[in-house]
PDB file of N, CA and C in Angstrom:
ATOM      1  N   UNK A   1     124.647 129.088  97.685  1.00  0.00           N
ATOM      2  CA  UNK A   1     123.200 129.014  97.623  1.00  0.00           C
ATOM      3  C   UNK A   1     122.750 127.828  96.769  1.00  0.00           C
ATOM      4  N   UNK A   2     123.029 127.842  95.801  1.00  0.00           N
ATOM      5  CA  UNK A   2     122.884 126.566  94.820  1.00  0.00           C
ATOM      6  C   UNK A   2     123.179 125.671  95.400  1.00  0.00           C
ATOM      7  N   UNK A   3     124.208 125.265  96.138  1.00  0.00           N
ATOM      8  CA  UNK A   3     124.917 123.841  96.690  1.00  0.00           C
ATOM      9  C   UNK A   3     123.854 123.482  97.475  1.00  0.00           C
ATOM     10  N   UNK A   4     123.538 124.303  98.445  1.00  0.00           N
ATOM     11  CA  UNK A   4     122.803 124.184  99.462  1.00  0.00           C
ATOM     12  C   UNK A   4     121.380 123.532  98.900  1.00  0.00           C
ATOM     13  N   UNK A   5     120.815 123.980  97.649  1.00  0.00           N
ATOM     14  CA  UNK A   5     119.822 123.598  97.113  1.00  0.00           C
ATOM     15  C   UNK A   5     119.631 122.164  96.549  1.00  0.00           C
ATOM     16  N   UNK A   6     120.956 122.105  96.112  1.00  0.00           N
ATOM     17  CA  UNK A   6     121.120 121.276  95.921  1.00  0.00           C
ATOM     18  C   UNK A   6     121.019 119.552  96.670  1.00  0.00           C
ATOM     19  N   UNK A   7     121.623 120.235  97.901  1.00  0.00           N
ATOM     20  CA  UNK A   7     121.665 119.201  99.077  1.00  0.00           C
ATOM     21  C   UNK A   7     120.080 118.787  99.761  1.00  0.00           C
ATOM     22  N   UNK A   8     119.584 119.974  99.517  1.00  0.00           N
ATOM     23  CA  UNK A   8     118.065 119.560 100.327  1.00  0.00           C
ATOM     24  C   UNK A   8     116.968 118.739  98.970  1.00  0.00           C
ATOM     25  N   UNK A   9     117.325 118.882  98.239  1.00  0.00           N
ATOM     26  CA  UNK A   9     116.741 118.462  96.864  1.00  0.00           C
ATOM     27  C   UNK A   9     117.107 116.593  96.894  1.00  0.00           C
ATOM     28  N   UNK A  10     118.373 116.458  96.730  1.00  0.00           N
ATOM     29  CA  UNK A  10     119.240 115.184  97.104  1.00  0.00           C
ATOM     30  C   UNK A  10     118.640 114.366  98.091  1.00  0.00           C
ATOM     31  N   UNK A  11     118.393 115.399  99.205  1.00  0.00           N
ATOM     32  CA  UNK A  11     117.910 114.520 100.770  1.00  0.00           C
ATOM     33  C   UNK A  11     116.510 114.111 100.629  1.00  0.00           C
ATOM     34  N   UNK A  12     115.867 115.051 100.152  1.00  0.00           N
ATOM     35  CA  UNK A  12     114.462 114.971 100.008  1.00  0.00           C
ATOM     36  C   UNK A  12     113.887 113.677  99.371  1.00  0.00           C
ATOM     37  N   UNK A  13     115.039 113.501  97.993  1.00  0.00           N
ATOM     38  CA  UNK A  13     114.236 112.125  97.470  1.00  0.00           C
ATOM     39  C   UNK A  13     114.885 111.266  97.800  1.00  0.00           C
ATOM     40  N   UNK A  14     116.471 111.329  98.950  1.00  0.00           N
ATOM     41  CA  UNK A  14     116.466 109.824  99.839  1.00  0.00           C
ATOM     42  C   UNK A  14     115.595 110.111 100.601  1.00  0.00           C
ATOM     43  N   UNK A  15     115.101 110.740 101.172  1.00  0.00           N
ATOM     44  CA  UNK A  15     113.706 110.782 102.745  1.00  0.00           C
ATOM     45  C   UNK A  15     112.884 109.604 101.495  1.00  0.00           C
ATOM     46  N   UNK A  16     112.081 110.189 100.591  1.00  0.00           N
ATOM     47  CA  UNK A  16     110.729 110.068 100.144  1.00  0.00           C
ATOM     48  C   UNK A  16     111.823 108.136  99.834  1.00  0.00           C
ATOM     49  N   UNK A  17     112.574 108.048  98.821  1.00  0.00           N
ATOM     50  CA  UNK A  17     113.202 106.476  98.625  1.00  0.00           C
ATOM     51  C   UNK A  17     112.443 105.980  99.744  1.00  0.00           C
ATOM     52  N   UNK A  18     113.594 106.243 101.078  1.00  0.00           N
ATOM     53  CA  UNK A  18     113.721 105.426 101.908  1.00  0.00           C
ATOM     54  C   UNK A  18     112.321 105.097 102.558  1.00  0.00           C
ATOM     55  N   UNK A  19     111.427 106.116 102.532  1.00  0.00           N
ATOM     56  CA  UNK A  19     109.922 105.877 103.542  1.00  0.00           C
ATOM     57  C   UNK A  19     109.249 104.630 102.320  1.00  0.00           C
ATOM     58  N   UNK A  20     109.556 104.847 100.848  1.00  0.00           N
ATOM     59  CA  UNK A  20     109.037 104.143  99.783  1.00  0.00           C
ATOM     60  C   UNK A  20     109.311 102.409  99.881  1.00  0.00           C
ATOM     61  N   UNK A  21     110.371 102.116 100.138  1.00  0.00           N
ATOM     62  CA  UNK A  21     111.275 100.974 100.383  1.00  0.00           C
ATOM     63  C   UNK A  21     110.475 100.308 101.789  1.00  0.00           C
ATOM     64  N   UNK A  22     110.106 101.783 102.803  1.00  0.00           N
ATOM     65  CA  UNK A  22     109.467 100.990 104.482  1.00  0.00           C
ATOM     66  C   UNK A  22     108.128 100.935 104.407  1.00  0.00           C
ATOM     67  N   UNK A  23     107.826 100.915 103.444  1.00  0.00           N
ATOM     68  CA  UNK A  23     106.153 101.067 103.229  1.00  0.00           C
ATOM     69  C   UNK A  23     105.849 100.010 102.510  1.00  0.00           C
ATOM     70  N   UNK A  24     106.796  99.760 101.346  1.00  0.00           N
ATOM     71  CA  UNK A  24     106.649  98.472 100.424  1.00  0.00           C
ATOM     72  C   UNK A  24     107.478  97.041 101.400  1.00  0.00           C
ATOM     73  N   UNK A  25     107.852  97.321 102.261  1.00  0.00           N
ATOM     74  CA  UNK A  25     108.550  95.868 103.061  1.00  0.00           C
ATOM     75  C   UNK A  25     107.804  95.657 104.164  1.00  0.00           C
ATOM     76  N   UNK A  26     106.713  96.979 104.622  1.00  0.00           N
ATOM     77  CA  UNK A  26     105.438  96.252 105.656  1.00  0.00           C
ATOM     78  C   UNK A  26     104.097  95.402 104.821  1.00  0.00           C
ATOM     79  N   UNK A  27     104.200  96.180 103.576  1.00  0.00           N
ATOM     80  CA  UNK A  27     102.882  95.740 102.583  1.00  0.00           C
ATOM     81  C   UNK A  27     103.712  94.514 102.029  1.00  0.00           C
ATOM     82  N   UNK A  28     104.546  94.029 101.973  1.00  0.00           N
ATOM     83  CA  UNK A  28     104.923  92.321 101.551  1.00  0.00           C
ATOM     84  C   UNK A  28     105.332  91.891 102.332  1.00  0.00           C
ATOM     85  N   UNK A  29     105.567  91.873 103.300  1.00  0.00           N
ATOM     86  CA  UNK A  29     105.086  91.359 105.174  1.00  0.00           C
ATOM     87  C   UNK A  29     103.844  90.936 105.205  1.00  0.00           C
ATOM     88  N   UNK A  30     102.821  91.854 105.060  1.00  0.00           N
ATOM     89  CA  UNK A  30     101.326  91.622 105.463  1.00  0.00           C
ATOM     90  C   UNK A  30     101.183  90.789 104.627  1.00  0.00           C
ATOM     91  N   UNK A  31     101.165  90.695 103.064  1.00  0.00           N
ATOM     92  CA  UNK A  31     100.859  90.300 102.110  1.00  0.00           C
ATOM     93  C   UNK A  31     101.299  88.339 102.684  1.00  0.00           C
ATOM     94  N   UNK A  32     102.175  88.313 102.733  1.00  0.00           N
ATOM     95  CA  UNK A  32     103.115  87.060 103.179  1.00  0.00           C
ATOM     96  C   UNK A  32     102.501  86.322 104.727  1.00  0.00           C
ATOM     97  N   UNK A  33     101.939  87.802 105.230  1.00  0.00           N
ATOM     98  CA  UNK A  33     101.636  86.408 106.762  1.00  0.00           C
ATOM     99  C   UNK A  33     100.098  86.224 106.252  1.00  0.00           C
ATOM    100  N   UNK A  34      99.797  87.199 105.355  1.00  0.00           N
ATOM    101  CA  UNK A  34      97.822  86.975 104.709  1.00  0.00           C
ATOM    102  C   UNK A  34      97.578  85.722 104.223  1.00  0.00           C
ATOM    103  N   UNK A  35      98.559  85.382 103.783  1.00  0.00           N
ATOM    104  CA  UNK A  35      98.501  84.547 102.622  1.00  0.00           C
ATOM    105  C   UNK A  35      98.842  82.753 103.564  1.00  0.00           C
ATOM    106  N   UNK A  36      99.948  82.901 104.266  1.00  0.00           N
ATOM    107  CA  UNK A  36     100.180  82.343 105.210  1.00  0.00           C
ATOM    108  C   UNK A  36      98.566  81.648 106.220  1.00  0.00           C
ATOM    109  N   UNK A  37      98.171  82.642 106.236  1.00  0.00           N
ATOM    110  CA  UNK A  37      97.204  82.501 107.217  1.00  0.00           C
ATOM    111  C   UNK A  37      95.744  81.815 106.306  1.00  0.00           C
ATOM    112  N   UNK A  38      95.795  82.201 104.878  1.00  0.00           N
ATOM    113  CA  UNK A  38      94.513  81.567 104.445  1.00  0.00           C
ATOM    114  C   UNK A  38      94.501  80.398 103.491  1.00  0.00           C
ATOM    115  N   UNK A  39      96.193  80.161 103.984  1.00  0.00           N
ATOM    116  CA  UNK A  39      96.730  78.248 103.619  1.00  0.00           C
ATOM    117  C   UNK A  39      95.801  77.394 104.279  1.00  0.00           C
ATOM    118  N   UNK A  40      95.029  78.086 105.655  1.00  0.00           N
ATOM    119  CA  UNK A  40      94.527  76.952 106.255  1.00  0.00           C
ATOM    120  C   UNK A  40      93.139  77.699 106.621  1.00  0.00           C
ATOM    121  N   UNK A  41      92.636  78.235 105.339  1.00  0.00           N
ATOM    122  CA  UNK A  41      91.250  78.587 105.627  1.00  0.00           C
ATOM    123  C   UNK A  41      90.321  77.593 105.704  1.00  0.00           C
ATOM    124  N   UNK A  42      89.073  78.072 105.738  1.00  0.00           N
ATOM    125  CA  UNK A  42      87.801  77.388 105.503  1.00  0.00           C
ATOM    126  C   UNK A  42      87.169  77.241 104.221  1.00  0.00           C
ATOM    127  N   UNK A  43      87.766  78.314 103.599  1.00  0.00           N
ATOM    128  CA  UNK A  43      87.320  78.640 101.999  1.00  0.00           C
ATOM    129  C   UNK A  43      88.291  77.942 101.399  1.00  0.00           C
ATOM    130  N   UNK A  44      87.939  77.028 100.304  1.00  0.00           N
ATOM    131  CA  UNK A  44      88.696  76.233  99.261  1.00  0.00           C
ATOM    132  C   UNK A  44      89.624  77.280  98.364  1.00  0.00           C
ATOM    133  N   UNK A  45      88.557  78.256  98.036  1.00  0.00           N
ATOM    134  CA  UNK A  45      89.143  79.521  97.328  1.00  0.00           C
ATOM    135  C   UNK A  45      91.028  80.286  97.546  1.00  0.00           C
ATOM    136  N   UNK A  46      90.371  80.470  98.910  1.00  0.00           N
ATOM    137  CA  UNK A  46      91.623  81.052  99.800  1.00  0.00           C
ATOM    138  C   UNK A  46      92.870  80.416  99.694  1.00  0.00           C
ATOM    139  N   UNK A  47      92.447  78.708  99.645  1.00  0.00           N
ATOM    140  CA  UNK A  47      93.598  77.619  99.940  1.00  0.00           C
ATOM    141  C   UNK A  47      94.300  77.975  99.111  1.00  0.00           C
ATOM    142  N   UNK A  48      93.530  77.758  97.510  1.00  0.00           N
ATOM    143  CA  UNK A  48      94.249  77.914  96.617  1.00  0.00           C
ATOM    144  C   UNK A  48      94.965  79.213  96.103  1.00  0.00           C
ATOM    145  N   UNK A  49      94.748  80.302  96.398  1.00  0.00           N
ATOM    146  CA  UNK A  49      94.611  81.221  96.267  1.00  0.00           C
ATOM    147  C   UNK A  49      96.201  81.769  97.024  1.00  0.00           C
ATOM    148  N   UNK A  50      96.356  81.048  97.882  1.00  0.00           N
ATOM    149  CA  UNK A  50      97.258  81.067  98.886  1.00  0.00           C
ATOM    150  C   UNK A  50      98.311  80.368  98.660  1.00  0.00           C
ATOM    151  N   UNK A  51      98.519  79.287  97.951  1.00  0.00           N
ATOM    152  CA  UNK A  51      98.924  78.268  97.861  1.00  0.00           C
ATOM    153  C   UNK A  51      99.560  79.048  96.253  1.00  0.00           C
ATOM    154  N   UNK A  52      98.862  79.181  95.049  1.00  0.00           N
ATOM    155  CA  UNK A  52      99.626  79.972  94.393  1.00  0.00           C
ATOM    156  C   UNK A  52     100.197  81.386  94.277  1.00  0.00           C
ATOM    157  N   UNK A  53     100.081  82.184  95.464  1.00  0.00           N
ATOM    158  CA  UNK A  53     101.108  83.049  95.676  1.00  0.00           C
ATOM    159  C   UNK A  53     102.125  82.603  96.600  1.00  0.00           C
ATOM    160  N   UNK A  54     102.109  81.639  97.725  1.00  0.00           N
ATOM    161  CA  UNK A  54     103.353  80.791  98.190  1.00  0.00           C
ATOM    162  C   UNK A  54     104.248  80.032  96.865  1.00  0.00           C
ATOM    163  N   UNK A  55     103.942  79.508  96.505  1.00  0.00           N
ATOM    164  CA  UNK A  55     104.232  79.106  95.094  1.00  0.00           C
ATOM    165  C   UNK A  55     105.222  79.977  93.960  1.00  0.00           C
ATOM    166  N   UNK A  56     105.150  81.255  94.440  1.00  0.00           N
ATOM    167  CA  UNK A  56     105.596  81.704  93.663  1.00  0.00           C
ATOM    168  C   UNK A  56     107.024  82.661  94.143  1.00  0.00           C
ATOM    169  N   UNK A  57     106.722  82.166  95.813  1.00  0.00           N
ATOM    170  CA  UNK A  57     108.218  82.562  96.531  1.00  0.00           C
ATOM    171  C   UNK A  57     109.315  81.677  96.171  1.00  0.00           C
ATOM    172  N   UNK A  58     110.708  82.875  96.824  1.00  0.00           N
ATOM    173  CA  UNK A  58     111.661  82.003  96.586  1.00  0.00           C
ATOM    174  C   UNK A  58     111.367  80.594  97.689  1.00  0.00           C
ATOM    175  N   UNK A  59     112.114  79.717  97.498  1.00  0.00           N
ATOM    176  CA  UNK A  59     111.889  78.476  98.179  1.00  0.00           C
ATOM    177  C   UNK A  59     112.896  79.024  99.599  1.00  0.00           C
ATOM    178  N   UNK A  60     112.364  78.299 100.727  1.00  0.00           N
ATOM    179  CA  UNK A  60     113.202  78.610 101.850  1.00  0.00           C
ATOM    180  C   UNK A  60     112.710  77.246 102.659  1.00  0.00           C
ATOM    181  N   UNK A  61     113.515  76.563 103.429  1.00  0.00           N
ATOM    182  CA  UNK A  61     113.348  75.626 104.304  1.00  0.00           C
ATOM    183  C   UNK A  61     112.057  75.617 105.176  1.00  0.00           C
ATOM    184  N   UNK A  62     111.650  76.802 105.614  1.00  0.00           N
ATOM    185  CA  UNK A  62     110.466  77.484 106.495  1.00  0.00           C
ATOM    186  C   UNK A  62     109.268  76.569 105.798  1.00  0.00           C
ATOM    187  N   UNK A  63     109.713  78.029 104.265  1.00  0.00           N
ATOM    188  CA  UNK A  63     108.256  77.311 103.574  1.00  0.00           C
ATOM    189  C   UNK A  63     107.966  75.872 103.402  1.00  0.00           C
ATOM    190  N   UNK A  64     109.021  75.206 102.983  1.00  0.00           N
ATOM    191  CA  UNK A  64     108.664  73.943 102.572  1.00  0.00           C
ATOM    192  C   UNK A  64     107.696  73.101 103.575  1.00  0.00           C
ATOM    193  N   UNK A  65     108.223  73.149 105.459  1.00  0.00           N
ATOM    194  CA  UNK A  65     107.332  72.905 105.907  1.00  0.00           C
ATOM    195  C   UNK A  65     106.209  73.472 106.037  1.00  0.00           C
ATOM    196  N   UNK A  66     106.218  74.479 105.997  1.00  0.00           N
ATOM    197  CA  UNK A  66     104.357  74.816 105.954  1.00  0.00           C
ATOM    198  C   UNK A  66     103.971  73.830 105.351  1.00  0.00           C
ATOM    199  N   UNK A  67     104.494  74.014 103.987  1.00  0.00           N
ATOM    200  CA  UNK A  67     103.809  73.203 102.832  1.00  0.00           C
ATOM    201  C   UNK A  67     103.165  72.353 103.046  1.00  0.00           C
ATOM    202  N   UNK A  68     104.178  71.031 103.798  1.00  0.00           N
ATOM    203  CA  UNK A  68     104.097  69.584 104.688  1.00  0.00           C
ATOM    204  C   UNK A  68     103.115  70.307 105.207  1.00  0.00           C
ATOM    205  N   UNK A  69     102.714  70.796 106.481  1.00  0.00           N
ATOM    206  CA  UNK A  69     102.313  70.728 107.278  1.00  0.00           C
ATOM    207  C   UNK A  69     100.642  70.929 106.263  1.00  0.00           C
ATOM    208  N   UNK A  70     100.523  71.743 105.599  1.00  0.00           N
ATOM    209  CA  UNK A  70      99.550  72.252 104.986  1.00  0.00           C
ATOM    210  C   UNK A  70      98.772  71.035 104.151  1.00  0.00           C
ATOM    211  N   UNK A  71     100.011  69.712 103.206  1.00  0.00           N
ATOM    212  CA  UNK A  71      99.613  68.578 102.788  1.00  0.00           C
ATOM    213  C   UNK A  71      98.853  67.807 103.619  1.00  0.00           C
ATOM    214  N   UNK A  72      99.432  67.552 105.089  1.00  0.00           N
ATOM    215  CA  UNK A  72      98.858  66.847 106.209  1.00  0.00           C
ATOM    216  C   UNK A  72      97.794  67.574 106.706  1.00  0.00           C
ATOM    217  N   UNK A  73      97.374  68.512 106.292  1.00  0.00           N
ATOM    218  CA  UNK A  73      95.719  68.771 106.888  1.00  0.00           C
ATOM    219  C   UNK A  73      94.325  69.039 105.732  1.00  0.00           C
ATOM    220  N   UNK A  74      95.548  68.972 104.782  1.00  0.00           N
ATOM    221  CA  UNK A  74      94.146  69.465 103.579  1.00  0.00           C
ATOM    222  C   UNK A  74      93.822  68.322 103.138  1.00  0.00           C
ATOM    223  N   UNK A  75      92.152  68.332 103.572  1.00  0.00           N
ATOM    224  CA  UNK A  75      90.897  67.222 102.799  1.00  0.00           C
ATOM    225  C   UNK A  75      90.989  67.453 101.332  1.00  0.00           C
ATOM    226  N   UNK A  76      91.313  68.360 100.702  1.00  0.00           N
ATOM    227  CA  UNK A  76      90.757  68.261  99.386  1.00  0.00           C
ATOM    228  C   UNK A  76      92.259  67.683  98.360  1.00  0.00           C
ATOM    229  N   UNK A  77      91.963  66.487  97.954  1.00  0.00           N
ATOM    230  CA  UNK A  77      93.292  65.493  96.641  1.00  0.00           C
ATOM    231  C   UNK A  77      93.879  67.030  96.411  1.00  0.00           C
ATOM    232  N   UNK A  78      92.961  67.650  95.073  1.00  0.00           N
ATOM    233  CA  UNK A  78      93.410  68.613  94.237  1.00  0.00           C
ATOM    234  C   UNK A  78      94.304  69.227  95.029  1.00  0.00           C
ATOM    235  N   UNK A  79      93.976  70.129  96.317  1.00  0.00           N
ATOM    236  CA  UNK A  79      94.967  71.161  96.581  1.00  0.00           C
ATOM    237  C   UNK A  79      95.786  70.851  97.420  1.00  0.00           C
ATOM    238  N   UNK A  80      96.135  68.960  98.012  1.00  0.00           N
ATOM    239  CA  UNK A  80      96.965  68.539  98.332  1.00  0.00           C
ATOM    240  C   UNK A  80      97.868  68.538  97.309  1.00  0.00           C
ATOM    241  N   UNK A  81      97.400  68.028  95.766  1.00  0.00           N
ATOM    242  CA  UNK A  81      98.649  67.559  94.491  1.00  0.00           C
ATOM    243  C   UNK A  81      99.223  68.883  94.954  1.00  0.00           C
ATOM    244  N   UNK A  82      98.821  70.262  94.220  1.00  0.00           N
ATOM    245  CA  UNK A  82      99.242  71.411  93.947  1.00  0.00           C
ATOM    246  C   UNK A  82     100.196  71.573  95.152  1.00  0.00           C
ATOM    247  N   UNK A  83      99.924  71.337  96.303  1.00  0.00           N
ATOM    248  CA  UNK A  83     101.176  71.999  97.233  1.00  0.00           C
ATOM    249  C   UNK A  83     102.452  70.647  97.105  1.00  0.00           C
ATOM    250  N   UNK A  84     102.039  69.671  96.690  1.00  0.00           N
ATOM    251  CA  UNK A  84     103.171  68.639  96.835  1.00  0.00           C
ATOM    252  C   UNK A  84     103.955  68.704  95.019  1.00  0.00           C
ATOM    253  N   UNK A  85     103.123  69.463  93.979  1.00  0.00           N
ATOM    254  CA  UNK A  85     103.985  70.234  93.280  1.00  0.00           C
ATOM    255  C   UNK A  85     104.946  71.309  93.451  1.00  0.00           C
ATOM    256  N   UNK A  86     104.817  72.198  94.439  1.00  0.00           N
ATOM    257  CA  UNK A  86     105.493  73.122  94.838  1.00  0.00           C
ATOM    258  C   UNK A  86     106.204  72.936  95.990  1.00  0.00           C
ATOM    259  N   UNK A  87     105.886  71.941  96.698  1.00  0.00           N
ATOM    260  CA  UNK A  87     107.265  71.268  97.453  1.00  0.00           C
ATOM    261  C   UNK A  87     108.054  70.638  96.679  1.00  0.00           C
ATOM    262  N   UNK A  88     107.984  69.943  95.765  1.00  0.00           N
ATOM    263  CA  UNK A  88     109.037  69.507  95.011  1.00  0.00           C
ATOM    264  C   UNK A  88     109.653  70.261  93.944  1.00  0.00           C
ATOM    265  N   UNK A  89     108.930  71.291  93.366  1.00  0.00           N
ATOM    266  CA  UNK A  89     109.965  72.279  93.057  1.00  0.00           C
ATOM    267  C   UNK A  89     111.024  72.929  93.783  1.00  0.00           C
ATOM    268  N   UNK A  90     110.110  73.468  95.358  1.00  0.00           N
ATOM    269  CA  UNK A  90     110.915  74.105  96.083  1.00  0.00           C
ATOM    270  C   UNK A  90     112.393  73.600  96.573  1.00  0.00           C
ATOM    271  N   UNK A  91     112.373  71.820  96.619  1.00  0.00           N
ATOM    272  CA  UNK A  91     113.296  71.130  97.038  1.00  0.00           C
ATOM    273  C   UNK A  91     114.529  71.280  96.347  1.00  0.00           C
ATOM    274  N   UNK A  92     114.257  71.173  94.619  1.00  0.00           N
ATOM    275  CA  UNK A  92     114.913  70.903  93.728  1.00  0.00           C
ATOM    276  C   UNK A  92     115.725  71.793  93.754  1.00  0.00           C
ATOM    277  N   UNK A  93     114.670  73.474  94.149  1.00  0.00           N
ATOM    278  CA  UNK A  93     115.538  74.544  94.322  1.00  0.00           C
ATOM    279  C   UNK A  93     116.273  75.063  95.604  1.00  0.00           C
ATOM    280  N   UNK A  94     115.786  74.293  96.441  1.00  0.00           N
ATOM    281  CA  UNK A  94     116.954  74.302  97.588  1.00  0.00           C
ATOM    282  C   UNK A  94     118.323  73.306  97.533  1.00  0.00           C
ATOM    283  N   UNK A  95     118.249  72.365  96.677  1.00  0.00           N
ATOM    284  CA  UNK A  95     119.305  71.425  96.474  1.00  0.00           C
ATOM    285  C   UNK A  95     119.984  71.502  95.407  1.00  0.00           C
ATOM    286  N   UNK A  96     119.448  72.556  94.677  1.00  0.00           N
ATOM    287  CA  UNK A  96     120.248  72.832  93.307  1.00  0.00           C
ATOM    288  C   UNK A  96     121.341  73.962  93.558  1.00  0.00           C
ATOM    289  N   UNK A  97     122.656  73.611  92.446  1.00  0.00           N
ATOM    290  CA  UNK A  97     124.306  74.427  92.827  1.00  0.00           C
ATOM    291  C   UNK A  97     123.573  75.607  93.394  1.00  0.00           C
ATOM    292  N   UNK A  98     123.081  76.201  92.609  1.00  0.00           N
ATOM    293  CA  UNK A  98     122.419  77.945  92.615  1.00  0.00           C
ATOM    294  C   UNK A  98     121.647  78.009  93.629  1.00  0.00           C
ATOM    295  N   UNK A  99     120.996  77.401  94.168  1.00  0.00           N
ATOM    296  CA  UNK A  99     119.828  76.892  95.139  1.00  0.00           C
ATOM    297  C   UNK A  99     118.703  77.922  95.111  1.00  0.00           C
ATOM    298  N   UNK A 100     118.064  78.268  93.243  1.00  0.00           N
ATOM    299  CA  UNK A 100     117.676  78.973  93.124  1.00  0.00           C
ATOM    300  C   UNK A 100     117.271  78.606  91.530  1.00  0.00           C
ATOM    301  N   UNK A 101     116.572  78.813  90.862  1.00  0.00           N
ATOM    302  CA  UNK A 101     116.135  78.573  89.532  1.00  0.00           C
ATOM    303  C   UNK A 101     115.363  80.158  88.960  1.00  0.00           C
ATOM    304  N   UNK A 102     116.264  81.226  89.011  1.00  0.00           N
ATOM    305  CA  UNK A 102     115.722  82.353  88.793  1.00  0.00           C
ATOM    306  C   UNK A 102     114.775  82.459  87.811  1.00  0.00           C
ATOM    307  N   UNK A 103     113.225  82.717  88.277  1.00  0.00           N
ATOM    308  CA  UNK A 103     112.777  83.735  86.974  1.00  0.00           C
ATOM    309  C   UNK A 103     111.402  82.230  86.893  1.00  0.00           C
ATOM    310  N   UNK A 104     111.603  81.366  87.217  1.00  0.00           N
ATOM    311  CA  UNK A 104     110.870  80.160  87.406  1.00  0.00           C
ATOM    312  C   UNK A 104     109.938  79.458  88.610  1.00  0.00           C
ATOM    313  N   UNK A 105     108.877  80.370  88.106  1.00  0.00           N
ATOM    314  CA  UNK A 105     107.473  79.832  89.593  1.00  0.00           C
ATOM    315  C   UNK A 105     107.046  78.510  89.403  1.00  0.00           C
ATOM    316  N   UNK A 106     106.217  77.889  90.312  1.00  0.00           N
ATOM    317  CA  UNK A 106     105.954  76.850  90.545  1.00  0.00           C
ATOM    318  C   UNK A 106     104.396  76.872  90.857  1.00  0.00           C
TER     319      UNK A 106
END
């Protein structure tokens, strides 16, 4: 009887883990294509806004072009510098041994 209690007790909080883990990897999905998407808003706000939570991913080849791509369309100096700061971090950290600079945003 106990064992048994035991076992459904055990399962219960891998069920609840595991739904916890698929709930938090659709909400930083969304979060990631949101953010993605208001790199190339209309609102200056957004750009930036967008631009320092990209900024603060790990670096991946993907991103870097956005980045580019994002330098080559944005009118405004300022939030051109800022993304061509964080492409060149990102680089450093794709070309570095570790290809990674843990613990260090951009």
């Amino acid at each position: 009887m106990r064992r048994g209690r035991i076992l459904k007790i055990v399962g219960l909080i891998a069920l609840t883990a595991g739904a916890v883990v698929g709930v938090s990897t659709l909400v930083v999905r969304d979060q990631i294509t949101r953010h993605r998407r208001d790199l190339f808003s209309s609102r200056a706000r957004q750009r930036l806004a967008a631009l320092g939570y990209l900024g603060g991913l790990k670096a991946t080849v993907e991103l870097v072009q956005l980045l580019r791509d994002f330098v080559a369309w944005e009118p405004r100096t300022m939030l051109r510098r800022r993304a061509l700061q964080i492409i060149d971090r990102m680089e450093q950290d794709l070309h570095s041994p570790a290809g990674s600079r843990a613990g260090i945003a951009g």
